[in-house]
PDB file of N, CA and C in Angstrom:
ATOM      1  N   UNK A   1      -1.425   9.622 -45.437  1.00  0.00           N
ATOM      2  CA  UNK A   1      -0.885  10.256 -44.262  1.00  0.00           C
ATOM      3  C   UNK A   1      -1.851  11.351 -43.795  1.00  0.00           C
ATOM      4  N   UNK A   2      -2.461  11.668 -42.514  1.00  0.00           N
ATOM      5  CA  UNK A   2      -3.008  12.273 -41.473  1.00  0.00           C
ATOM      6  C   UNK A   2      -1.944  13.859 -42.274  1.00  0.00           C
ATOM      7  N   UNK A   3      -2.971  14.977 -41.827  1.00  0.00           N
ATOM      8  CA  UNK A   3      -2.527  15.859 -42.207  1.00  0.00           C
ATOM      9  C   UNK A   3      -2.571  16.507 -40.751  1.00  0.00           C
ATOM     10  N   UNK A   4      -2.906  16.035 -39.436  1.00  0.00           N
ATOM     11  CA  UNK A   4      -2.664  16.056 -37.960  1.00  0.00           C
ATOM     12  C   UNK A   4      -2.587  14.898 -37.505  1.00  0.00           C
ATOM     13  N   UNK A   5      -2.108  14.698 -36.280  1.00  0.00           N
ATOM     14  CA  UNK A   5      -2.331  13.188 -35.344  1.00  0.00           C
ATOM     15  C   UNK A   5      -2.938  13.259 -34.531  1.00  0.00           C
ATOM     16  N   UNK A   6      -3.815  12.446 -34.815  1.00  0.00           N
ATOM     17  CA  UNK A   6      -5.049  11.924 -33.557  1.00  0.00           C
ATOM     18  C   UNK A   6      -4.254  11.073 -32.462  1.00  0.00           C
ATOM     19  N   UNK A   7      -3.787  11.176 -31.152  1.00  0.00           N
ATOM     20  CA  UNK A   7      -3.090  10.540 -30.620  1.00  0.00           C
ATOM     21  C   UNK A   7      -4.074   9.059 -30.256  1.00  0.00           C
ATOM     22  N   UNK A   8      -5.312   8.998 -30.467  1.00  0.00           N
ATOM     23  CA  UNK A   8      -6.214   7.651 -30.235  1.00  0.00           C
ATOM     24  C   UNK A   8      -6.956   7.331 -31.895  1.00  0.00           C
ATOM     25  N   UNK A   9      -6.273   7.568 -32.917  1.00  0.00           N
ATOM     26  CA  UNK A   9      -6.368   7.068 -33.995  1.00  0.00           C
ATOM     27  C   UNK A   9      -5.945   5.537 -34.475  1.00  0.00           C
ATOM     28  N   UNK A  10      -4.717   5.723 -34.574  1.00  0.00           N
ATOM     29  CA  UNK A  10      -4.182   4.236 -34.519  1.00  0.00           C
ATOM     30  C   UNK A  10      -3.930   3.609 -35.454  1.00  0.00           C
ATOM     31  N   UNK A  11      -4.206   4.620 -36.791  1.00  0.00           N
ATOM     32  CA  UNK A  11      -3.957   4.464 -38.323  1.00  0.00           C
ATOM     33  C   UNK A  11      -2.707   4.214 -38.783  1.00  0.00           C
ATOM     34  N   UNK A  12      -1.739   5.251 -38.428  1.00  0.00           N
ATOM     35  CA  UNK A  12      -0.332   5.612 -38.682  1.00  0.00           C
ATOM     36  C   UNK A  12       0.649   4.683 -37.801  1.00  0.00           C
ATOM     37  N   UNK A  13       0.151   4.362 -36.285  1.00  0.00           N
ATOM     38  CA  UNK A  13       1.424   3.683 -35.649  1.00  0.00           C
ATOM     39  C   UNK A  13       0.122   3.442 -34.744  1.00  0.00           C
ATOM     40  N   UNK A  14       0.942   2.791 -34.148  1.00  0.00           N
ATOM     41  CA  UNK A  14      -0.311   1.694 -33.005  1.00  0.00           C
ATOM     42  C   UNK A  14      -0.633   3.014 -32.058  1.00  0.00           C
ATOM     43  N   UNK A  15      -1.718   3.101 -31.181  1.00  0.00           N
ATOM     44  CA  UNK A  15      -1.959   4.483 -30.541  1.00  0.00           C
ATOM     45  C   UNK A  15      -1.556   4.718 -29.202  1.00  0.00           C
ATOM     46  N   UNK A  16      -1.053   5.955 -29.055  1.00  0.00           N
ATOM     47  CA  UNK A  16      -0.633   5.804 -27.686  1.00  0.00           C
ATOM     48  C   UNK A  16      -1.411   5.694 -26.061  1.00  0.00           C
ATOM     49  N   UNK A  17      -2.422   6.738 -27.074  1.00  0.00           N
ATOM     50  CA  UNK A  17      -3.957   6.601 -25.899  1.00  0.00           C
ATOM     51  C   UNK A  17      -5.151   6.059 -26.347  1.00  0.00           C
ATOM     52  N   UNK A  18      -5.541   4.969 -25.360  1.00  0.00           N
ATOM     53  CA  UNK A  18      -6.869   4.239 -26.097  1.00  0.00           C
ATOM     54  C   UNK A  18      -7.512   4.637 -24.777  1.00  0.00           C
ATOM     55  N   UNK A  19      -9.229   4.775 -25.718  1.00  0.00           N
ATOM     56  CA  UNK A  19     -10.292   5.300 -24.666  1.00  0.00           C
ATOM     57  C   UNK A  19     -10.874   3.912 -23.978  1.00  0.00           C
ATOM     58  N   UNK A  20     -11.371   4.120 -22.775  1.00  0.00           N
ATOM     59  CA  UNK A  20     -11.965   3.128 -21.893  1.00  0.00           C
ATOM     60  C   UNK A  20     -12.630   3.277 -20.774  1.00  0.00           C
ATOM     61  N   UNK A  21     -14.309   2.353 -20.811  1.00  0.00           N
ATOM     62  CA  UNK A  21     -15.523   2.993 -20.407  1.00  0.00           C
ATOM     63  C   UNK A  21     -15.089   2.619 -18.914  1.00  0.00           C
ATOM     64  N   UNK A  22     -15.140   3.492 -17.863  1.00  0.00           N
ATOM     65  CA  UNK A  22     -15.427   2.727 -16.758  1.00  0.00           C
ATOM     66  C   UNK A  22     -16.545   2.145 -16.224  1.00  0.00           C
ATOM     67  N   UNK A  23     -16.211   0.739 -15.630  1.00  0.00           N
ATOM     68  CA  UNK A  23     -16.998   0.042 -15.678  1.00  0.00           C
ATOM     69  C   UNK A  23     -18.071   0.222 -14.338  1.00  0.00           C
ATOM     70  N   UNK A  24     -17.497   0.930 -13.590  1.00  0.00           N
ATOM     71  CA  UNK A  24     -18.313   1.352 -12.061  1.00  0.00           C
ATOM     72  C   UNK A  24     -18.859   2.454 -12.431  1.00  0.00           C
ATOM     73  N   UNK A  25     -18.624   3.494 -12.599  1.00  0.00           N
ATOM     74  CA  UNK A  25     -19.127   5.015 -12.699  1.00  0.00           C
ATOM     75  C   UNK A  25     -19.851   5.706 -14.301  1.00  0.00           C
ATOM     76  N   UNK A  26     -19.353   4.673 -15.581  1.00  0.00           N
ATOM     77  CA  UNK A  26     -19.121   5.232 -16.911  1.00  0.00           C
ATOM     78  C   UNK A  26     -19.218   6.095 -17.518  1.00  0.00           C
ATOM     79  N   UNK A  27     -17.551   6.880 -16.985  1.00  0.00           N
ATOM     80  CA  UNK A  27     -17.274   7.928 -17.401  1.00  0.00           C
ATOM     81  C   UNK A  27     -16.088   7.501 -18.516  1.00  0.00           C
ATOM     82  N   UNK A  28     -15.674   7.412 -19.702  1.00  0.00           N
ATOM     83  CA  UNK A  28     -14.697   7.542 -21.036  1.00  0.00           C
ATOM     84  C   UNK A  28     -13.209   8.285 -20.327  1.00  0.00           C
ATOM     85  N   UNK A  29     -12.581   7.400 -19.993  1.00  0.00           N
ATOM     86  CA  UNK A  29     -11.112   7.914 -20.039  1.00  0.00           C
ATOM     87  C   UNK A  29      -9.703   7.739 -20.671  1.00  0.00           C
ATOM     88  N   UNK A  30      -8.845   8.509 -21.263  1.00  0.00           N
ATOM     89  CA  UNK A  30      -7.873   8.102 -22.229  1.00  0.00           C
ATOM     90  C   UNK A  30      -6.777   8.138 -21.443  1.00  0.00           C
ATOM     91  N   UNK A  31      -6.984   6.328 -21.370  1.00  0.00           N
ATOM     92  CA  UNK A  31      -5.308   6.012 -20.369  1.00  0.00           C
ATOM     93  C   UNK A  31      -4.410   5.387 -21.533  1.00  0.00           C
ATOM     94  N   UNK A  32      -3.114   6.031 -20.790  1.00  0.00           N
ATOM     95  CA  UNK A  32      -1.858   5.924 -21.322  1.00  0.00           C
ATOM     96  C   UNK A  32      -1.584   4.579 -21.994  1.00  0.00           C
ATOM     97  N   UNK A  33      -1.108   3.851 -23.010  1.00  0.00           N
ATOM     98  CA  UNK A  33      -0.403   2.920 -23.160  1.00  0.00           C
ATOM     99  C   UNK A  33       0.755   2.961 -22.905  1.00  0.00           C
ATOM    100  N   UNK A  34       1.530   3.903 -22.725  1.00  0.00           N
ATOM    101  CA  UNK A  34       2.942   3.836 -22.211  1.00  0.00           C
ATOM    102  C   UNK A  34       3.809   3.303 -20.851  1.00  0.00           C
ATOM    103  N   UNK A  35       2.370   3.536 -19.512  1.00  0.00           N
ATOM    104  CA  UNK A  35       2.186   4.236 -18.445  1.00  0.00           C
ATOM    105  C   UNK A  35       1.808   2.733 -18.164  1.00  0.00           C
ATOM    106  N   UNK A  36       2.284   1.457 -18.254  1.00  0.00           N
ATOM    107  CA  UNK A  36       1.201   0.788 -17.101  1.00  0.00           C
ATOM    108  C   UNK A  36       1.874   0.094 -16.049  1.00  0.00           C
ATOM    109  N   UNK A  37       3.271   0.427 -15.773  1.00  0.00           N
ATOM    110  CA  UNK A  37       3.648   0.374 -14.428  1.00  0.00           C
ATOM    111  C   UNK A  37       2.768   0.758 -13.497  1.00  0.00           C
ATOM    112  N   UNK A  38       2.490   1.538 -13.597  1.00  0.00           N
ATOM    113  CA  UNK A  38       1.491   2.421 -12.505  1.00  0.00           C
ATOM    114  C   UNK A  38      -0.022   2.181 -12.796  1.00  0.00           C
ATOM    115  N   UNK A  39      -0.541   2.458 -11.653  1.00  0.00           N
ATOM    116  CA  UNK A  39      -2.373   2.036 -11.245  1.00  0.00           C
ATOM    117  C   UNK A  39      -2.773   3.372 -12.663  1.00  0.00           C
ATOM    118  N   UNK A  40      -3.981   2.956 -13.303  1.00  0.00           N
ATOM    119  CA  UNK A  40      -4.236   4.302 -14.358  1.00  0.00           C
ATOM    120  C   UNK A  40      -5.799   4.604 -13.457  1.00  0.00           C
ATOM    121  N   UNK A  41      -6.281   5.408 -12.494  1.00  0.00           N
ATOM    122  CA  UNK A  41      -7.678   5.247 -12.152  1.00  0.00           C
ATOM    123  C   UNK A  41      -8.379   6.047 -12.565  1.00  0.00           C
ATOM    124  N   UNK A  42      -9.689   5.652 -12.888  1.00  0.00           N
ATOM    125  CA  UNK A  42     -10.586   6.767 -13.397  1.00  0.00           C
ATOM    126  C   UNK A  42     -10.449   8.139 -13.136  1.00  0.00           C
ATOM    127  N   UNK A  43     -10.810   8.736 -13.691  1.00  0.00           N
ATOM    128  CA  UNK A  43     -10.576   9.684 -13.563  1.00  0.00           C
ATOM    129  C   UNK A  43     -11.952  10.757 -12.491  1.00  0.00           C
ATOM    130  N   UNK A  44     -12.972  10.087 -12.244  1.00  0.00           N
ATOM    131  CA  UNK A  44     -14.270  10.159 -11.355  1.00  0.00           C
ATOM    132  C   UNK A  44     -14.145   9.664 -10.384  1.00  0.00           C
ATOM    133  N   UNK A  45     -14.078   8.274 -10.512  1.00  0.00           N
ATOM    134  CA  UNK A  45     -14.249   7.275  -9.317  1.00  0.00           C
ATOM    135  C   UNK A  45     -13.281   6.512  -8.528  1.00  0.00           C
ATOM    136  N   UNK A  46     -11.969   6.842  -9.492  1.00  0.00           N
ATOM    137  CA  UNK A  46     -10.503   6.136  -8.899  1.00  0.00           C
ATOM    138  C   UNK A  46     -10.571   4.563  -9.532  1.00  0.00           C
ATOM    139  N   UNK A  47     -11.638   3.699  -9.952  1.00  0.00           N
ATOM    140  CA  UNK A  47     -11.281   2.298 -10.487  1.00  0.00           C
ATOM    141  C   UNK A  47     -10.045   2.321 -10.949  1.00  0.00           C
ATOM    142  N   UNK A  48      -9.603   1.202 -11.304  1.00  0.00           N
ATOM    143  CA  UNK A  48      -8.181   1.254 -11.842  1.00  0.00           C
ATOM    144  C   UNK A  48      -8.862   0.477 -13.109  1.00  0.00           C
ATOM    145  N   UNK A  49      -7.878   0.958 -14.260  1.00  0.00           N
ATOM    146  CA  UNK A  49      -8.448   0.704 -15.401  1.00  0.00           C
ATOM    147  C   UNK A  49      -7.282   0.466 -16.478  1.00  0.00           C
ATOM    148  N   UNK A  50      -6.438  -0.454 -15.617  1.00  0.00           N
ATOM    149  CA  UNK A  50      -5.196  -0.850 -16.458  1.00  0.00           C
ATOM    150  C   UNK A  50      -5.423  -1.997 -17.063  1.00  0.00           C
ATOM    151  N   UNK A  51      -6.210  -2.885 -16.765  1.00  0.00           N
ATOM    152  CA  UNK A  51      -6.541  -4.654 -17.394  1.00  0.00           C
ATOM    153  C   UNK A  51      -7.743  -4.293 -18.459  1.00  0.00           C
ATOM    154  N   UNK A  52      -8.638  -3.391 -18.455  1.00  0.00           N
ATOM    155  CA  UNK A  52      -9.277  -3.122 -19.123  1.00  0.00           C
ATOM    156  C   UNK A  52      -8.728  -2.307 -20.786  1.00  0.00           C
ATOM    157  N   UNK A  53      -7.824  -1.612 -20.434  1.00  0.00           N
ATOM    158  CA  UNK A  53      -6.568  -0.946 -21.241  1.00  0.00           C
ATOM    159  C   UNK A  53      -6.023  -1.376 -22.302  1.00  0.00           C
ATOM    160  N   UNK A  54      -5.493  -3.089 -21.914  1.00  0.00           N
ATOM    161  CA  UNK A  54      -4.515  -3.693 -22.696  1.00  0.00           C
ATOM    162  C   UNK A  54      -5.014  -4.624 -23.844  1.00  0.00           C
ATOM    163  N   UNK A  55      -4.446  -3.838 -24.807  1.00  0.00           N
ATOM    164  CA  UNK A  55      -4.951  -4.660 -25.834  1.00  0.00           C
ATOM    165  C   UNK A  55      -4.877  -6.003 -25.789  1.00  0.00           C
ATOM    166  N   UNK A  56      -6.063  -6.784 -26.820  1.00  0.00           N
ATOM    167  CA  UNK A  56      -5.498  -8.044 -26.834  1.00  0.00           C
ATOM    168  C   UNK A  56      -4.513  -8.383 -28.218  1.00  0.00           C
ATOM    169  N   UNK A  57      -3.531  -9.290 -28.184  1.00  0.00           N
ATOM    170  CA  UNK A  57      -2.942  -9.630 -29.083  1.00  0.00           C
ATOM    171  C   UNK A  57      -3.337 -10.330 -30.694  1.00  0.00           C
ATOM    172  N   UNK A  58      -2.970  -9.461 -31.707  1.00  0.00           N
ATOM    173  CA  UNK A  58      -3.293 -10.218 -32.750  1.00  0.00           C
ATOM    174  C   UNK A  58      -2.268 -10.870 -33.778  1.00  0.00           C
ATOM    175  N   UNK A  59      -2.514 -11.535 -34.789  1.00  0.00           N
ATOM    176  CA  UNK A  59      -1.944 -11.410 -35.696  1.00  0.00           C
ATOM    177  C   UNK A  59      -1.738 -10.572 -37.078  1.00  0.00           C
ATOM    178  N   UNK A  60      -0.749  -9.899 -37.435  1.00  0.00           N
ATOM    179  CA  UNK A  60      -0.296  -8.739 -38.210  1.00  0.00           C
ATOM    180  C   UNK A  60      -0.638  -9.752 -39.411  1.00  0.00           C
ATOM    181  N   UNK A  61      -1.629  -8.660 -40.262  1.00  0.00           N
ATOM    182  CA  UNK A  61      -1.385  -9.390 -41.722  1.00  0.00           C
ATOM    183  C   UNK A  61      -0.341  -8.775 -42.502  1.00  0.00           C
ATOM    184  N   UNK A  62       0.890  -7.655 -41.799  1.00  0.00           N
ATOM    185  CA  UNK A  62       2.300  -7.304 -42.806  1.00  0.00           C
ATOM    186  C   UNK A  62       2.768  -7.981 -42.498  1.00  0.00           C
ATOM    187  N   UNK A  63       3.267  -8.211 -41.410  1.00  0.00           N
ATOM    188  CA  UNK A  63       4.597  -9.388 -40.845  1.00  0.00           C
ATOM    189  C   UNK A  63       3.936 -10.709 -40.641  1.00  0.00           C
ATOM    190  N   UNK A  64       2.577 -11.287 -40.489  1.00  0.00           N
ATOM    191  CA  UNK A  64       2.496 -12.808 -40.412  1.00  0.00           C
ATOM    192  C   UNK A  64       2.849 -12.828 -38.635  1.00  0.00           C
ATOM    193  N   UNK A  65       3.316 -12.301 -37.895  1.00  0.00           N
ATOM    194  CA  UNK A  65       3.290 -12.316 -36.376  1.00  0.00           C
ATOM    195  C   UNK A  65       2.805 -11.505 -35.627  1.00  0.00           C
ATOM    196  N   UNK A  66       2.811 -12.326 -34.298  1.00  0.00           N
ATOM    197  CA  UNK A  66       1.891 -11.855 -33.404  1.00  0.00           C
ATOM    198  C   UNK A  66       1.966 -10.523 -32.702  1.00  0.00           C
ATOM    199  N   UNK A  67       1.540  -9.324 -32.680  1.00  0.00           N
ATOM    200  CA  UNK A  67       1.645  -8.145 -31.842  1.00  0.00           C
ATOM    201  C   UNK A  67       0.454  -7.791 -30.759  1.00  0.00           C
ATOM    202  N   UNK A  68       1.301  -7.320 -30.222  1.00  0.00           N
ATOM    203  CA  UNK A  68       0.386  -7.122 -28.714  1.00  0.00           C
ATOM    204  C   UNK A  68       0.303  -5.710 -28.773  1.00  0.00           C
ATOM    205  N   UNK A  69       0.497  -4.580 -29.720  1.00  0.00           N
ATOM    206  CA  UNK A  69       0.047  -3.535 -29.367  1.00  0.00           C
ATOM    207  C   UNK A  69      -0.506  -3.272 -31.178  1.00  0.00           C
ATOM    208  N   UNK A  70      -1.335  -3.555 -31.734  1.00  0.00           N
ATOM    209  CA  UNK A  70      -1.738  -4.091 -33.333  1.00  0.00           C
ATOM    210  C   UNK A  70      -2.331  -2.393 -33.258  1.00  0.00           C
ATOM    211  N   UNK A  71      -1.874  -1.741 -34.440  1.00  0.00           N
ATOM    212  CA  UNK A  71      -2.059  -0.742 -35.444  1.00  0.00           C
ATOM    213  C   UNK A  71      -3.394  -1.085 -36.213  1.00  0.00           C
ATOM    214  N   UNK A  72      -4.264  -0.143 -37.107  1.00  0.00           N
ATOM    215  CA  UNK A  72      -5.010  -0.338 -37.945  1.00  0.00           C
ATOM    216  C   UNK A  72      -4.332  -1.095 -39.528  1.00  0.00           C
ATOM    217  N   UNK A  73      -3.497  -0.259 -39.597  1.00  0.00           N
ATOM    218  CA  UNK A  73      -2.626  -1.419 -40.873  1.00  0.00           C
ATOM    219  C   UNK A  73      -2.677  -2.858 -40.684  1.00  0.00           C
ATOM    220  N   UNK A  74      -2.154  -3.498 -39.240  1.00  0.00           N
ATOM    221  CA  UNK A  74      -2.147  -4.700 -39.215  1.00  0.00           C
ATOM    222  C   UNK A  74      -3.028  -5.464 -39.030  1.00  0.00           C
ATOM    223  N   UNK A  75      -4.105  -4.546 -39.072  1.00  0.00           N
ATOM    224  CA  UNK A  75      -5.912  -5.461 -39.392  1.00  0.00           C
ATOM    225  C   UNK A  75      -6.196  -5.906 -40.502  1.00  0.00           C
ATOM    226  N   UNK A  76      -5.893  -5.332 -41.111  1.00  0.00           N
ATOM    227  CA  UNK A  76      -6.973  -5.459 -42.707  1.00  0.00           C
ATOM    228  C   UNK A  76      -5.640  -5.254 -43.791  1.00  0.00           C
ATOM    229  N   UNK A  77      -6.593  -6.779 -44.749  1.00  0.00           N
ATOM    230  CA  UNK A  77      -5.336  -7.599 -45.597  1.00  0.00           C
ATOM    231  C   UNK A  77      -4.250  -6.649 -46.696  1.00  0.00           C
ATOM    232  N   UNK A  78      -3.465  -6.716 -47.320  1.00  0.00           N
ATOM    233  CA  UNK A  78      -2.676  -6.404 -47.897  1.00  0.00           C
ATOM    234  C   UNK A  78      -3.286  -6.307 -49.309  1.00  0.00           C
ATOM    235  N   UNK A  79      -2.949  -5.444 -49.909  1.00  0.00           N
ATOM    236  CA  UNK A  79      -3.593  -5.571 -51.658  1.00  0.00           C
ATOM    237  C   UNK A  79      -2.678  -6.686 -52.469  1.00  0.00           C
ATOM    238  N   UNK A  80      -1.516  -6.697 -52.077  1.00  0.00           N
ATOM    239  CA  UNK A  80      -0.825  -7.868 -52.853  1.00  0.00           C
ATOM    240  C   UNK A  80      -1.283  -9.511 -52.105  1.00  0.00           C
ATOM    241  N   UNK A  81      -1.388  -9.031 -51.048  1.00  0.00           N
ATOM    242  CA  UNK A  81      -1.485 -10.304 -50.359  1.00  0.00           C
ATOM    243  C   UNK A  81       0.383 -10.734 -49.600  1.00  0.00           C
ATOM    244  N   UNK A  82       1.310 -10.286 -49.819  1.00  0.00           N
ATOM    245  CA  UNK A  82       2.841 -10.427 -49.439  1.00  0.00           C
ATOM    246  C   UNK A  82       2.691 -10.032 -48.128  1.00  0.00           C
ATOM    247  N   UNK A  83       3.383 -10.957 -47.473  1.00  0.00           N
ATOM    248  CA  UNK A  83       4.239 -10.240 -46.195  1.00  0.00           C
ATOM    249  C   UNK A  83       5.558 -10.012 -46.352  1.00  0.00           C
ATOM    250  N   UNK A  84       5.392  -8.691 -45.299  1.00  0.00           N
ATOM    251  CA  UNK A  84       6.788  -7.927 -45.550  1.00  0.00           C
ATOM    252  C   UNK A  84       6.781  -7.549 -44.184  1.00  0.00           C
ATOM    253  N   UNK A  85       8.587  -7.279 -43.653  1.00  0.00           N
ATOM    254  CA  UNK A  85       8.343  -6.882 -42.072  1.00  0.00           C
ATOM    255  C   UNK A  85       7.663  -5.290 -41.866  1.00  0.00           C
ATOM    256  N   UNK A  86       7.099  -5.596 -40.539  1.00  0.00           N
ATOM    257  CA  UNK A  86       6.338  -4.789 -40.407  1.00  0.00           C
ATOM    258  C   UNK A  86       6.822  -4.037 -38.812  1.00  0.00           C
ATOM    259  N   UNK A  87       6.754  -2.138 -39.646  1.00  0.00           N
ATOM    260  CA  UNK A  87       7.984  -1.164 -38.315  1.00  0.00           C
ATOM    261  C   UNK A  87       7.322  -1.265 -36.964  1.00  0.00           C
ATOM    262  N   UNK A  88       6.185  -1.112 -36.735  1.00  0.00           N
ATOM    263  CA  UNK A  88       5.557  -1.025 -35.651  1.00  0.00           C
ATOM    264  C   UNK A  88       4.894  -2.352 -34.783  1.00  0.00           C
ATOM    265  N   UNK A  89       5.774  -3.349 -34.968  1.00  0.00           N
ATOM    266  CA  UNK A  89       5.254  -4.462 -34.451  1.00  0.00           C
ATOM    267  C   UNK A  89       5.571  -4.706 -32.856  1.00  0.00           C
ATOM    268  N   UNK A  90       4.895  -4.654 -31.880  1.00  0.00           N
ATOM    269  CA  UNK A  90       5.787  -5.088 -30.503  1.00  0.00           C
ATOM    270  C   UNK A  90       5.187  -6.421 -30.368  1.00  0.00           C
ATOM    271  N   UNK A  91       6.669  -7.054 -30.068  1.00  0.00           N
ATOM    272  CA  UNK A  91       6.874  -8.945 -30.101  1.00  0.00           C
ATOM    273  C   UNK A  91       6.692  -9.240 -28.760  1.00  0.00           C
ATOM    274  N   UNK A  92       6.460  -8.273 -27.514  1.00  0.00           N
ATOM    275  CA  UNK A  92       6.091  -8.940 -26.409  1.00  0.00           C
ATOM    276  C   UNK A  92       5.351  -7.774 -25.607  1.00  0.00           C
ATOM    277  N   UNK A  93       4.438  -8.755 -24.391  1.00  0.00           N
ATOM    278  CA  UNK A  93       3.386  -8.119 -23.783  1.00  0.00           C
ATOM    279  C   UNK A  93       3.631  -6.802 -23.499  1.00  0.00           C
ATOM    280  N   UNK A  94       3.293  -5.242 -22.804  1.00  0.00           N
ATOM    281  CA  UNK A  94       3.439  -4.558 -22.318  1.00  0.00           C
ATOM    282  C   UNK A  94       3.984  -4.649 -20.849  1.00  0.00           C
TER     283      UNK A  94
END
C-alpha cells in the first residue's frame, strides 16, 4: 500500500487521471477518466483528446475477464496462479 496516492498511478485501483500527448501541439495533459461525456481539449490548443484517453480493454489475470478500465494488478500474473473475483473490474465500455 502507497503511503500517498498518485491519482495517475494505477497500482491500487485503476487511475482516475491518465496522461496524454497531444497529438497537434505536444503538450502532456491529465484528462479525466470520469469526465467523458464531455469534449476533454487540450489544454494549449483545444484538440479534443477523449479517443486518445480511453483505455483499451484487457484481460484481468484476477478475475479471468475482460475490463475496460485494467489496474496494474490486473496486468501481471498471480503468484498462485488462482483466479479470484476481482474489486475493481469495470465489465463495460466507459
Amino acid at each position: 500500500m502507497c503511503w500517498s496516492c498518485n491519482p495517475i498511478c494505477g497500482g491500487c485501483r485503476p487511475p482516475r487521471k491518465r496522461p496524454v500527448k497531444c497529438p497537434e501541439c505536444g503538450m502532456f495533459n491529465a484528462v479525466d477518466l470520469e469526465h467523458f461525456s464531455k469534449p476533454n481539449p487540450c489544454t494549449k490548443c483545444g484538440f479534443d483528446l477523449t479517443d486518445l484517453a480511453l483505455p483499451e480493454p484487457v484481460t484481468c489475470t484476477i478475475c479471468g475477464e475482460v475490463c475496460y478500465k485494467p489496474c496494474r494488478k490486473g496486468k501481471t500474473e498471480q503468484p498462485d496462479g488462482e483466479l479470484r473475483p476481482c474489486q475493481v473490474r469495470v465489465s463495460e465500455p466507459l
